[in-house]
PDB file of N, CA and C in Angstrom:
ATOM      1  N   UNK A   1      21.717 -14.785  71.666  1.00  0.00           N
ATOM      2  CA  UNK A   1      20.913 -15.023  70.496  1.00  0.00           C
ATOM      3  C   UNK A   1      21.446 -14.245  69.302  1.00  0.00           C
ATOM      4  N   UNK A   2      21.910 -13.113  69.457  1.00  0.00           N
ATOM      5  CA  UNK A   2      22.402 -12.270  68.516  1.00  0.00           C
ATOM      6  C   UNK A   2      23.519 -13.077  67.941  1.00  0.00           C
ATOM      7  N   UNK A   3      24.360 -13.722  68.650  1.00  0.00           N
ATOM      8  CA  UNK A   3      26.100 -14.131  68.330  1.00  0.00           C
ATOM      9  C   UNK A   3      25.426 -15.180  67.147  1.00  0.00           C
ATOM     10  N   UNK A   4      24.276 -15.888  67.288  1.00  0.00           N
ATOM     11  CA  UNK A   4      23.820 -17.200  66.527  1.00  0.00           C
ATOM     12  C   UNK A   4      23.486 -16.644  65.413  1.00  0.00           C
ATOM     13  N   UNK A   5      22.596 -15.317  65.381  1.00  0.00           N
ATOM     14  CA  UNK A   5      22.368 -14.692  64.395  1.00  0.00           C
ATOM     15  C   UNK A   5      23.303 -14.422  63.442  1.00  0.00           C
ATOM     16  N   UNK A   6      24.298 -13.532  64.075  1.00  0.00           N
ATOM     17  CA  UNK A   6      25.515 -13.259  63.236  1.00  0.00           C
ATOM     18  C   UNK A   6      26.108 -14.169  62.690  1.00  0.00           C
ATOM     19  N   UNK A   7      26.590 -15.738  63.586  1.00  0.00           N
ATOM     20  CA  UNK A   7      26.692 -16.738  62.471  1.00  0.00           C
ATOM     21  C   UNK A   7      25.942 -17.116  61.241  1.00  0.00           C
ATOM     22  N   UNK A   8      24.716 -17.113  61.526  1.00  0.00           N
ATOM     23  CA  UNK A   8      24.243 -18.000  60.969  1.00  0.00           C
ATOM     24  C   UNK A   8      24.108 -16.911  59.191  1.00  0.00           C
ATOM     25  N   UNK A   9      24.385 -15.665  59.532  1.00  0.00           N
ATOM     26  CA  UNK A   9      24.120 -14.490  58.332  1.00  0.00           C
ATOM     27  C   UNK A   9      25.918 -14.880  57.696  1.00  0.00           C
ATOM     28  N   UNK A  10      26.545 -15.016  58.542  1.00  0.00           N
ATOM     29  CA  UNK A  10      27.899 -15.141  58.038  1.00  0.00           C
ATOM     30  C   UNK A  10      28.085 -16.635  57.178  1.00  0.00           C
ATOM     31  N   UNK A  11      27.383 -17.417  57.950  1.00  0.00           N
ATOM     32  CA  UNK A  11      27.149 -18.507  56.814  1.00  0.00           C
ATOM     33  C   UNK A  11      26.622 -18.561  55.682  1.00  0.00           C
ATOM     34  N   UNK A  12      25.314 -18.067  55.452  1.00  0.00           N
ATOM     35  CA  UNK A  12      24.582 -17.937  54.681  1.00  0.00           C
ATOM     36  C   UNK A  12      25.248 -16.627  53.573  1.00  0.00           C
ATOM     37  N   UNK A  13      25.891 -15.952  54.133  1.00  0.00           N
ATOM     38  CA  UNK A  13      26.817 -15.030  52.925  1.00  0.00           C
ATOM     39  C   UNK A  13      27.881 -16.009  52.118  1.00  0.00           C
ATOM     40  N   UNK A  14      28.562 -17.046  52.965  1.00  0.00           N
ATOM     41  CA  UNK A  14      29.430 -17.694  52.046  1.00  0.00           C
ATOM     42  C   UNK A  14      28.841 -18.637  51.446  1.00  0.00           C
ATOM     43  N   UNK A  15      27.535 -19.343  51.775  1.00  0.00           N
ATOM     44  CA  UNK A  15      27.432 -20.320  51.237  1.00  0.00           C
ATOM     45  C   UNK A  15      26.766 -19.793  50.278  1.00  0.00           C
ATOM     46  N   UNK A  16      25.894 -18.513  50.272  1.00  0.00           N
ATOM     47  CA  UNK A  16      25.030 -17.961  49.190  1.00  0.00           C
ATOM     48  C   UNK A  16      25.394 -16.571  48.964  1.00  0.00           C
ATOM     49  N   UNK A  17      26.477 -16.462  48.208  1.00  0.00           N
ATOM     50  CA  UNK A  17      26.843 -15.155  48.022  1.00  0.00           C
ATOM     51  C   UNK A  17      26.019 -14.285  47.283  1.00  0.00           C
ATOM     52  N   UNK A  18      25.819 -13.011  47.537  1.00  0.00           N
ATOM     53  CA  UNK A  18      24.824 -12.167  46.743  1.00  0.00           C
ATOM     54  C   UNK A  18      25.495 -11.778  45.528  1.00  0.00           C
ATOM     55  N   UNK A  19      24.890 -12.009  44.884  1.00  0.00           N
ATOM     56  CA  UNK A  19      25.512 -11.444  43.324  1.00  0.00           C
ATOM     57  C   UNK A  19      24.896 -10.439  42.974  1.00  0.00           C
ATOM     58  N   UNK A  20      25.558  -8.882  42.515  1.00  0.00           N
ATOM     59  CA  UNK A  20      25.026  -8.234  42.578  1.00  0.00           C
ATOM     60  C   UNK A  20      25.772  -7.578  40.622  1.00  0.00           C
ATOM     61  N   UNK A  21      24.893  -6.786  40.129  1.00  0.00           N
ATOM     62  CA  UNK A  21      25.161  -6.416  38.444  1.00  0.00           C
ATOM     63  C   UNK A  21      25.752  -4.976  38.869  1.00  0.00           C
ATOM     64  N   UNK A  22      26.818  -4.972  38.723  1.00  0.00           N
ATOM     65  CA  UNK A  22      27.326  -3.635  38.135  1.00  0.00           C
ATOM     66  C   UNK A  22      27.642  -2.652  37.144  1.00  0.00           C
ATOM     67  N   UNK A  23      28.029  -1.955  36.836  1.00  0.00           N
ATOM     68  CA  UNK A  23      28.310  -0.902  35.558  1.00  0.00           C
ATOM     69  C   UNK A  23      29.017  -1.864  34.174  1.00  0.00           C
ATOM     70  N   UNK A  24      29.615  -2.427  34.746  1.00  0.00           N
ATOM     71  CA  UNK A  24      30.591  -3.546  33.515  1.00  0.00           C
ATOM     72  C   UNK A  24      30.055  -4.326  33.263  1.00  0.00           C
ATOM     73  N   UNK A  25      29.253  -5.089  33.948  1.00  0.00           N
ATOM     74  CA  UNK A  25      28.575  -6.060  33.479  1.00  0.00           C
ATOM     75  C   UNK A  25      26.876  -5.576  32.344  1.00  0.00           C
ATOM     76  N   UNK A  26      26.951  -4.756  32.787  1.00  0.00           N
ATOM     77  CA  UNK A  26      25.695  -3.704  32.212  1.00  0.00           C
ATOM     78  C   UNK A  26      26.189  -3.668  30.569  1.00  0.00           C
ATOM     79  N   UNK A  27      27.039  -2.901  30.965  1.00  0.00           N
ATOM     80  CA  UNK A  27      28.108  -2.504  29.524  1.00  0.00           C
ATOM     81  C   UNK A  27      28.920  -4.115  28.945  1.00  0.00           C
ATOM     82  N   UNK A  28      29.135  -5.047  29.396  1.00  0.00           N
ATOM     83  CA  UNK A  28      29.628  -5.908  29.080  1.00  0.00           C
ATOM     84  C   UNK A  28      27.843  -6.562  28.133  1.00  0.00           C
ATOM     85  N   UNK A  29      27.082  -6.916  28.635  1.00  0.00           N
ATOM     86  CA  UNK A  29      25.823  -7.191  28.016  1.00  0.00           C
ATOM     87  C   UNK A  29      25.865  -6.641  26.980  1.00  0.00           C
ATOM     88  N   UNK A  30      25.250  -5.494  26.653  1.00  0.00           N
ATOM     89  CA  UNK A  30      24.878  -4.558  26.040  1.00  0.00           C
ATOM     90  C   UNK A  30      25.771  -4.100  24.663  1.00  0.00           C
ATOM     91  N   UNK A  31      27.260  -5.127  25.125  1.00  0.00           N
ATOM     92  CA  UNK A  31      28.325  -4.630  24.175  1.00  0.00           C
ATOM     93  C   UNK A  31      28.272  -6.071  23.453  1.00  0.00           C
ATOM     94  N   UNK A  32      27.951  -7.286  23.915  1.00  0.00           N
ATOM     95  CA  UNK A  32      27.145  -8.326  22.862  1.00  0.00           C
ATOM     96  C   UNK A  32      25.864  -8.201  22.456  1.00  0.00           C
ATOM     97  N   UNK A  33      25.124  -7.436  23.029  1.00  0.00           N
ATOM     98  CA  UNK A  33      23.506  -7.412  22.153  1.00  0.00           C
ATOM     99  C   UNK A  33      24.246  -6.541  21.136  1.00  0.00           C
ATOM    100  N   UNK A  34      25.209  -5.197  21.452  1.00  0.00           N
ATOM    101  CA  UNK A  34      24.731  -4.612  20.007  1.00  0.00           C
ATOM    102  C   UNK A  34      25.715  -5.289  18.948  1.00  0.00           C
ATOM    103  N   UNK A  35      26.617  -6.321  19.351  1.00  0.00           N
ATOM    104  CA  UNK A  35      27.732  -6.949  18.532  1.00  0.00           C
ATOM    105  C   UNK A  35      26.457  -8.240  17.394  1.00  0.00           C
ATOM    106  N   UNK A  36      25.785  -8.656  18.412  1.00  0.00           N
ATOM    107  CA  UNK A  36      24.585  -9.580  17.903  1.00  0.00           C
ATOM    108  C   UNK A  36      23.953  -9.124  16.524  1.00  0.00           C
ATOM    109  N   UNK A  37      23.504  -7.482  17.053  1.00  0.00           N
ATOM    110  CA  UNK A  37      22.199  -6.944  16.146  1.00  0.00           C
ATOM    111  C   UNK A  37      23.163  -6.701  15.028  1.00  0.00           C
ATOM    112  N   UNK A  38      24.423  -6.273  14.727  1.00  0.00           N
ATOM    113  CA  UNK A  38      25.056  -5.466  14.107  1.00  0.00           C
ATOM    114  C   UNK A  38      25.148  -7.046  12.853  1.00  0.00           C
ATOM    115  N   UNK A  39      25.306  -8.125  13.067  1.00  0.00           N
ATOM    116  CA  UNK A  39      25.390  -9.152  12.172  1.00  0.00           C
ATOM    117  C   UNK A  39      24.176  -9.599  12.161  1.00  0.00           C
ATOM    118  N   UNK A  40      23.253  -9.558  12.737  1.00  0.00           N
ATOM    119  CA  UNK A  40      21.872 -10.213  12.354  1.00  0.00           C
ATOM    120  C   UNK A  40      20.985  -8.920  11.086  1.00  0.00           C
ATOM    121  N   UNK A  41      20.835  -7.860  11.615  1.00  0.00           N
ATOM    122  CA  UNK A  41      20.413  -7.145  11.046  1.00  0.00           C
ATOM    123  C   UNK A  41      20.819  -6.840   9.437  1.00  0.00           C
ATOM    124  N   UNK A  42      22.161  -7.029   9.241  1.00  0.00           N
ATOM    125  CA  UNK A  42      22.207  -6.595   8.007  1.00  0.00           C
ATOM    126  C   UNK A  42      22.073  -7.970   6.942  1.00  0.00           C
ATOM    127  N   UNK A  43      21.889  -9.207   7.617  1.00  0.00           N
ATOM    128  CA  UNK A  43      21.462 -10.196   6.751  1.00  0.00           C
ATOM    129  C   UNK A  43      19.934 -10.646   6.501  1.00  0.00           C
ATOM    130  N   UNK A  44      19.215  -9.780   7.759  1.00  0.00           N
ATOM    131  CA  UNK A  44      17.824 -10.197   7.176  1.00  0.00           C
ATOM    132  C   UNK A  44      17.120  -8.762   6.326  1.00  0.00           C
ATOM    133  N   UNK A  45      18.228  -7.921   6.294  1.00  0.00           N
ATOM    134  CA  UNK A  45      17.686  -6.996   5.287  1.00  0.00           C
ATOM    135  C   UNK A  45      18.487  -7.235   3.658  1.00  0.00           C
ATOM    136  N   UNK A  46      19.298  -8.217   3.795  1.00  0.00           N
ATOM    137  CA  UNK A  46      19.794  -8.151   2.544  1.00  0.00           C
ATOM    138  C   UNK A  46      18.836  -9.283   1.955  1.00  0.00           C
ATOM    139  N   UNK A  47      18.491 -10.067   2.963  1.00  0.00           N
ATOM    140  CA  UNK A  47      17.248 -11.254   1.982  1.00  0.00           C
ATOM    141  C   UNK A  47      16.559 -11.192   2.412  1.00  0.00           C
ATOM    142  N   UNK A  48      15.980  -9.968   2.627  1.00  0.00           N
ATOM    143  CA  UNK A  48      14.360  -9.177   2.668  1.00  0.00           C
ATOM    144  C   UNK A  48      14.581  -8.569   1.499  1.00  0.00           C
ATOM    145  N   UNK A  49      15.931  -7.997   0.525  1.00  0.00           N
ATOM    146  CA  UNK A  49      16.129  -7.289  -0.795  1.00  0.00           C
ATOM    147  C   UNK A  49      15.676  -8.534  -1.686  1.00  0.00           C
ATOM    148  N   UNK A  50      16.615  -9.494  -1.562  1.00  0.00           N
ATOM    149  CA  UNK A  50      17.004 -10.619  -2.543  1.00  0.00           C
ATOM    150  C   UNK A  50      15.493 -10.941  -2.996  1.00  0.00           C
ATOM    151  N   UNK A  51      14.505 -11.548  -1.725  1.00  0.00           N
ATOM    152  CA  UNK A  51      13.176 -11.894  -1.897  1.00  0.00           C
ATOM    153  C   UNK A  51      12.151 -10.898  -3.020  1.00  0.00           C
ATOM    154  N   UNK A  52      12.506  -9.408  -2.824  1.00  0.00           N
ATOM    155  CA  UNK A  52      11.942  -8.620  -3.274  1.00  0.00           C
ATOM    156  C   UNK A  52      11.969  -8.435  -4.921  1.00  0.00           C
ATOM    157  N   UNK A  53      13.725  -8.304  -4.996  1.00  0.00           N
ATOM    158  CA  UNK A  53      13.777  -8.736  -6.324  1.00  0.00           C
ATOM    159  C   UNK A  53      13.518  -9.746  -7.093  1.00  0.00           C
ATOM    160  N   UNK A  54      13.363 -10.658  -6.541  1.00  0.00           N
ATOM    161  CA  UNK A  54      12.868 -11.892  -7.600  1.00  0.00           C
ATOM    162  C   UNK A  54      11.960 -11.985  -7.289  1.00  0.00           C
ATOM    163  N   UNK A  55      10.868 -11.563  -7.103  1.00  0.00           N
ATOM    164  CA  UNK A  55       9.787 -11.440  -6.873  1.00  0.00           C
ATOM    165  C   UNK A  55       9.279 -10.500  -8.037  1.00  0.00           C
ATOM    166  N   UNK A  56       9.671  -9.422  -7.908  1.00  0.00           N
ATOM    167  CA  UNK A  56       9.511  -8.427  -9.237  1.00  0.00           C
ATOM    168  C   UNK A  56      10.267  -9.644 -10.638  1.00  0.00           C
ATOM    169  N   UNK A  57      11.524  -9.562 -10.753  1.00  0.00           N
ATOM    170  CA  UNK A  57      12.049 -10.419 -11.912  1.00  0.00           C
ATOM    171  C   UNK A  57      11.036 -11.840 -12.147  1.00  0.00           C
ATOM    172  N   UNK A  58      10.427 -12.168 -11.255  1.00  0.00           N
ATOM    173  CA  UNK A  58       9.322 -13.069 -11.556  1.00  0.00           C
ATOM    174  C   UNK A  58       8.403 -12.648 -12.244  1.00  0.00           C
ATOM    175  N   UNK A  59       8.213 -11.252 -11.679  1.00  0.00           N
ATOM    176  CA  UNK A  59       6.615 -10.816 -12.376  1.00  0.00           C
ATOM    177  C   UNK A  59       7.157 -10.017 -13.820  1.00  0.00           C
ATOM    178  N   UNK A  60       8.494  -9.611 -14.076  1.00  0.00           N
ATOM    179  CA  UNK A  60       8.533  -9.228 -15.152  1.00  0.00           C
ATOM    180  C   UNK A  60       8.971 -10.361 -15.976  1.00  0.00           C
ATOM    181  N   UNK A  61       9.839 -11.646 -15.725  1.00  0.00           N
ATOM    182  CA  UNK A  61       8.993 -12.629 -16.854  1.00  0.00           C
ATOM    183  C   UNK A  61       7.862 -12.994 -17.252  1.00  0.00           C
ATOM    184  N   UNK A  62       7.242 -13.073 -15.900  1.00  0.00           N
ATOM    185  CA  UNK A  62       5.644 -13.628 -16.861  1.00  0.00           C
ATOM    186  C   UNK A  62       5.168 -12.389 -17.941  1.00  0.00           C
ATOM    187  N   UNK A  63       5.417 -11.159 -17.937  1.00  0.00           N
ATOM    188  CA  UNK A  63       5.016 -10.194 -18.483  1.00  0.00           C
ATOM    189  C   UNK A  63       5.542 -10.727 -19.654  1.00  0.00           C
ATOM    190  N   UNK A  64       6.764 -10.791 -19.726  1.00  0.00           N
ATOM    191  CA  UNK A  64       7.759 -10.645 -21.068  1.00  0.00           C
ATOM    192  C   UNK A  64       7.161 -12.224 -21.977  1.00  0.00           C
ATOM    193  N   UNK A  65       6.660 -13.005 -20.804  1.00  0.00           N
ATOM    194  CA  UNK A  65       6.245 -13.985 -21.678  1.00  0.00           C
ATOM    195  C   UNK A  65       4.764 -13.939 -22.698  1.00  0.00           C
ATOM    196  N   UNK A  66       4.098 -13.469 -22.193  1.00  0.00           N
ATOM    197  CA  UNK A  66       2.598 -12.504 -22.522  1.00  0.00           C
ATOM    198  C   UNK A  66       2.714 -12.168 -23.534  1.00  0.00           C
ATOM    199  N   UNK A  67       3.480 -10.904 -23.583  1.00  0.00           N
ATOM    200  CA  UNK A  67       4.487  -9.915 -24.324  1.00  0.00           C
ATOM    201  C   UNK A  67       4.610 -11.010 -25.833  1.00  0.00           C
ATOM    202  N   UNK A  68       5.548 -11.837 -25.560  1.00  0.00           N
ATOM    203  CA  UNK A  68       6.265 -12.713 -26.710  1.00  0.00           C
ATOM    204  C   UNK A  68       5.139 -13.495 -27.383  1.00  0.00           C
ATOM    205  N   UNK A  69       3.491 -14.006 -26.604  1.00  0.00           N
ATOM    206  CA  UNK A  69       2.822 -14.813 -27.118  1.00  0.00           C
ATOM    207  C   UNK A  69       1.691 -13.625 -27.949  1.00  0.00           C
ATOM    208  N   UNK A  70       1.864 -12.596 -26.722  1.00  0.00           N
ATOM    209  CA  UNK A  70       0.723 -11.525 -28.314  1.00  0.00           C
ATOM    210  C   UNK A  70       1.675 -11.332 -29.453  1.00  0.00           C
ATOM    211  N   UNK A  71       2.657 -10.845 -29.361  1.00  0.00           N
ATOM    212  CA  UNK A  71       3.728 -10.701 -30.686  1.00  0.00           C
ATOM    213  C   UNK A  71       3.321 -11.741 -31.595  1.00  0.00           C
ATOM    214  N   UNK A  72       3.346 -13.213 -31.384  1.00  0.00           N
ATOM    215  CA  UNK A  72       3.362 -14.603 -32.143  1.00  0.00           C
ATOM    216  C   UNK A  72       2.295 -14.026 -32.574  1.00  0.00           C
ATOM    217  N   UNK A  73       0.544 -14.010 -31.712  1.00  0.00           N
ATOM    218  CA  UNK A  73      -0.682 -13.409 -32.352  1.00  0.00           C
ATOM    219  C   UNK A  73      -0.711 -13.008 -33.198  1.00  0.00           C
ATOM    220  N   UNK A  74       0.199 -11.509 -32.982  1.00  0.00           N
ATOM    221  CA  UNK A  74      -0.108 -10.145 -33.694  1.00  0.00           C
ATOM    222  C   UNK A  74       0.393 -10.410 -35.394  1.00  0.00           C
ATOM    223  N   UNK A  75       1.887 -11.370 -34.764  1.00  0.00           N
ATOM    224  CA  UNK A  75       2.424 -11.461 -36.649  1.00  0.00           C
ATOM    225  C   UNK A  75       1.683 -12.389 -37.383  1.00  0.00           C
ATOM    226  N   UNK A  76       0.712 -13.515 -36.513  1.00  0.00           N
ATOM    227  CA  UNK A  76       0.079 -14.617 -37.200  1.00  0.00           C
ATOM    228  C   UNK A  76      -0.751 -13.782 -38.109  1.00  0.00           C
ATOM    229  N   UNK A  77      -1.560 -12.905 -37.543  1.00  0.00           N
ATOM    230  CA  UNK A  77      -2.435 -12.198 -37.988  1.00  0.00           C
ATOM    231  C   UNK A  77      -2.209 -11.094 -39.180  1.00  0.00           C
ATOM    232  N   UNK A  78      -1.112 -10.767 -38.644  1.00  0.00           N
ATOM    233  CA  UNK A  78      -0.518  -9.576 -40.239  1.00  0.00           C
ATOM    234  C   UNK A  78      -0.502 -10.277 -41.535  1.00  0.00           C
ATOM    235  N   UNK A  79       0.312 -11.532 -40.932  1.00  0.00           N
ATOM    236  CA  UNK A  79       0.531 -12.214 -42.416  1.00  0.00           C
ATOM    237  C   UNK A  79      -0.395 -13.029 -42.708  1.00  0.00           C
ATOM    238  N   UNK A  80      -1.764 -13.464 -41.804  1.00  0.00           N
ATOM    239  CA  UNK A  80      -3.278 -13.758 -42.827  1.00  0.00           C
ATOM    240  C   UNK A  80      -3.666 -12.397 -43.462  1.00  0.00           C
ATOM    241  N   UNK A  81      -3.409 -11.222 -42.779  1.00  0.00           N
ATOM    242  CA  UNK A  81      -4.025  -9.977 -44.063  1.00  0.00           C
ATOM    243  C   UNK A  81      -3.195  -9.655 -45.109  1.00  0.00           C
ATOM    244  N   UNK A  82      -2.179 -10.031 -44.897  1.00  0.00           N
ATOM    245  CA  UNK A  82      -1.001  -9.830 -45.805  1.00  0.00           C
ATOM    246  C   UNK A  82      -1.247 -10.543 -46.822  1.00  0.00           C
ATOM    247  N   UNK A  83      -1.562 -12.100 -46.380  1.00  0.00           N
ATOM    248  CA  UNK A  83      -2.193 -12.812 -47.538  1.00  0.00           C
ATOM    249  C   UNK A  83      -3.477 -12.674 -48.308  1.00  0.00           C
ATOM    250  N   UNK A  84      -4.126 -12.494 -47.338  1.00  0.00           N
ATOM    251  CA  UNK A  84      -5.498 -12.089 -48.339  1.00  0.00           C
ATOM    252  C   UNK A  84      -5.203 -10.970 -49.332  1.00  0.00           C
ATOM    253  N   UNK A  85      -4.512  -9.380 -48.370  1.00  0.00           N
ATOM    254  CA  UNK A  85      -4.719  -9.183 -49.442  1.00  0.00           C
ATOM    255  C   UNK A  85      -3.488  -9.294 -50.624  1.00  0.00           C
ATOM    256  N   UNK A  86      -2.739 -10.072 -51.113  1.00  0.00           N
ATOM    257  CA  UNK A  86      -1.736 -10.171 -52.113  1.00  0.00           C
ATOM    258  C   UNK A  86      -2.799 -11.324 -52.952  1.00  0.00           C
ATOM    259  N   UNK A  87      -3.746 -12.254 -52.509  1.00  0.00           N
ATOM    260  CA  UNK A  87      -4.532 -12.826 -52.826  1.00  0.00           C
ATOM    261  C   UNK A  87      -5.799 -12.143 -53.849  1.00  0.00           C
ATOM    262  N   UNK A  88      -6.330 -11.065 -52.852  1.00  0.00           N
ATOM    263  CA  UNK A  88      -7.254 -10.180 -53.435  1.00  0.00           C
ATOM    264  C   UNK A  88      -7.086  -9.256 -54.242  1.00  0.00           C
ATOM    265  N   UNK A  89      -5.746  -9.171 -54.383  1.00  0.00           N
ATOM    266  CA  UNK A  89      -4.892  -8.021 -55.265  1.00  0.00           C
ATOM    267  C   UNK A  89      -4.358  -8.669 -56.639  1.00  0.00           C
ATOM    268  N   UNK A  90      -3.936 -10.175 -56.281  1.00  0.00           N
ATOM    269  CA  UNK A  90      -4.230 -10.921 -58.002  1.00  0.00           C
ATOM    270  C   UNK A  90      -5.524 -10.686 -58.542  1.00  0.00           C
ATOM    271  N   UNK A  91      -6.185 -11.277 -58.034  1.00  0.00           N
ATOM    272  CA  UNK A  91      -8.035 -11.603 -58.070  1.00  0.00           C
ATOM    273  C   UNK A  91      -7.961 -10.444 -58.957  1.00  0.00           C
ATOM    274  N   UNK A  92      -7.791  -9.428 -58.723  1.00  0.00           N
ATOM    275  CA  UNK A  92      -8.889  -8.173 -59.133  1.00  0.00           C
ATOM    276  C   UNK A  92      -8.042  -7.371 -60.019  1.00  0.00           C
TER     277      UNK A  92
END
């Protein structure tokens, strides 16, 4: 019974060989994850920047546009007092 045994383990080794992970293959992995991270990483932090800045340059146009429409206001307004008074300054 034993001799059948031993075949049948000797079969079952070739037909299903054990695969087993060693030191190189460890290090072989590990030497594409960090080859992976080393190009992934520095592109989702450069347009995690990109996003950031135009995001701000967005918000400082709308400012600058604000900016440019009180200016229009501010001079509409100088030069109605400007007129009145060069108006009120004939007058009198």
């Amino acid at each position: 019974m034993s001799k059948k045994l031993d075949l049948l383990d000797e079969v079952d080794l070739v037909l299903n060989p054990k695969k087993s992970l060693n030191v190189s293959y460890f290090l072989y992995v590990f030497f594409i994850l960090s080859l992976i991270c080393m190009f992934i990483f520095p592109k989702i932090y450069i347009q995690q920047q990109i996003y950031f800045k135009s995001r701000d340059i967005s918000k400082l146009n709308g400012e600058y546009d604000i900016l440019k429409e009180e200016n229009r206001l501010i001079s509409s307004s100088v030069e109605s007092i400007r007129f009145k008074n060069q108006i009120l300054d004939t007058l009198f």
